[in-house]
Protein backbone atom coordinates (compact mmCIF):
# COMPACT_ATOMS: atom_id res chain seq x y z
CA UNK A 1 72.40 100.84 92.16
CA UNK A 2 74.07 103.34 94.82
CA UNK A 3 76.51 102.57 96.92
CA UNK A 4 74.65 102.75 100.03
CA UNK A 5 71.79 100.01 98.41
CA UNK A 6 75.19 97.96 97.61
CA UNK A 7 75.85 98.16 101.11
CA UNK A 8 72.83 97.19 102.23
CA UNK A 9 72.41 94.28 100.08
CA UNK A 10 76.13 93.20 101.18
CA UNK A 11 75.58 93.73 104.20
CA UNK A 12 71.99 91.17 103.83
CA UNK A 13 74.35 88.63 101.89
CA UNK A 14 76.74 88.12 104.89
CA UNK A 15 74.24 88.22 107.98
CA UNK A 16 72.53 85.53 105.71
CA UNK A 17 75.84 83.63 105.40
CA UNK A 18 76.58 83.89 109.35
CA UNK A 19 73.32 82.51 109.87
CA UNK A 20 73.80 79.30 107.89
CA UNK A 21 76.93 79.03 109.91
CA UNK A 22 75.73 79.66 113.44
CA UNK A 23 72.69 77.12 112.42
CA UNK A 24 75.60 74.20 111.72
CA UNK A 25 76.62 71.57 114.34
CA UNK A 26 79.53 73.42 116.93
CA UNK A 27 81.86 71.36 114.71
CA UNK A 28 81.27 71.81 111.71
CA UNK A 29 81.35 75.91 111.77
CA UNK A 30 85.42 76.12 112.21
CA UNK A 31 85.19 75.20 108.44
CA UNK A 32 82.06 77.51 107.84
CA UNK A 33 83.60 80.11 109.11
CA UNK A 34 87.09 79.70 107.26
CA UNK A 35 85.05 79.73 104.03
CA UNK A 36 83.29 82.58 104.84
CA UNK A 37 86.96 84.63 105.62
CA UNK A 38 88.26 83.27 102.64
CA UNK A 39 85.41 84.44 100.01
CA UNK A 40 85.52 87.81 101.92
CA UNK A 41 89.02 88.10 101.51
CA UNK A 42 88.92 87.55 97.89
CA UNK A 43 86.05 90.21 97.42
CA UNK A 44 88.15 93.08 99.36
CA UNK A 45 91.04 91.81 97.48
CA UNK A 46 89.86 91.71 93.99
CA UNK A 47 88.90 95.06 94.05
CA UNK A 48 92.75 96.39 94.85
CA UNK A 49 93.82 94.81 91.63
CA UNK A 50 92.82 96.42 87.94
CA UNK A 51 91.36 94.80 85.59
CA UNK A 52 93.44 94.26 81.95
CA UNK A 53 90.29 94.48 80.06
């Protein structure tokens, strides 16, 4: 896969993950949205630290 069909398909997975936020009650998205941050902080993050395979 190239990189620019990576970024597509990333870029798929997290309008699909906004939308099941945006479609949750006004209260419950604060949380949505904090999940969301976190598991795309992890994702940039992982790939700043090398693997001791």
């Amino acid at each position: 896969m190239s990189t620019s069909e990576n970024i597509t398909q990333s870029d798929g997975e997290l309008v699909s993950a906004l939308s099941v936020v945006e479609d949750q009650p006004l209260e419950n998205r604060a949380e949505g949205y904090a999940k969301l941050y976190d598991d795309l902080r992890a994702q940039l993050e992982g790939g700043d630290i090398p693997s001791r395979d």
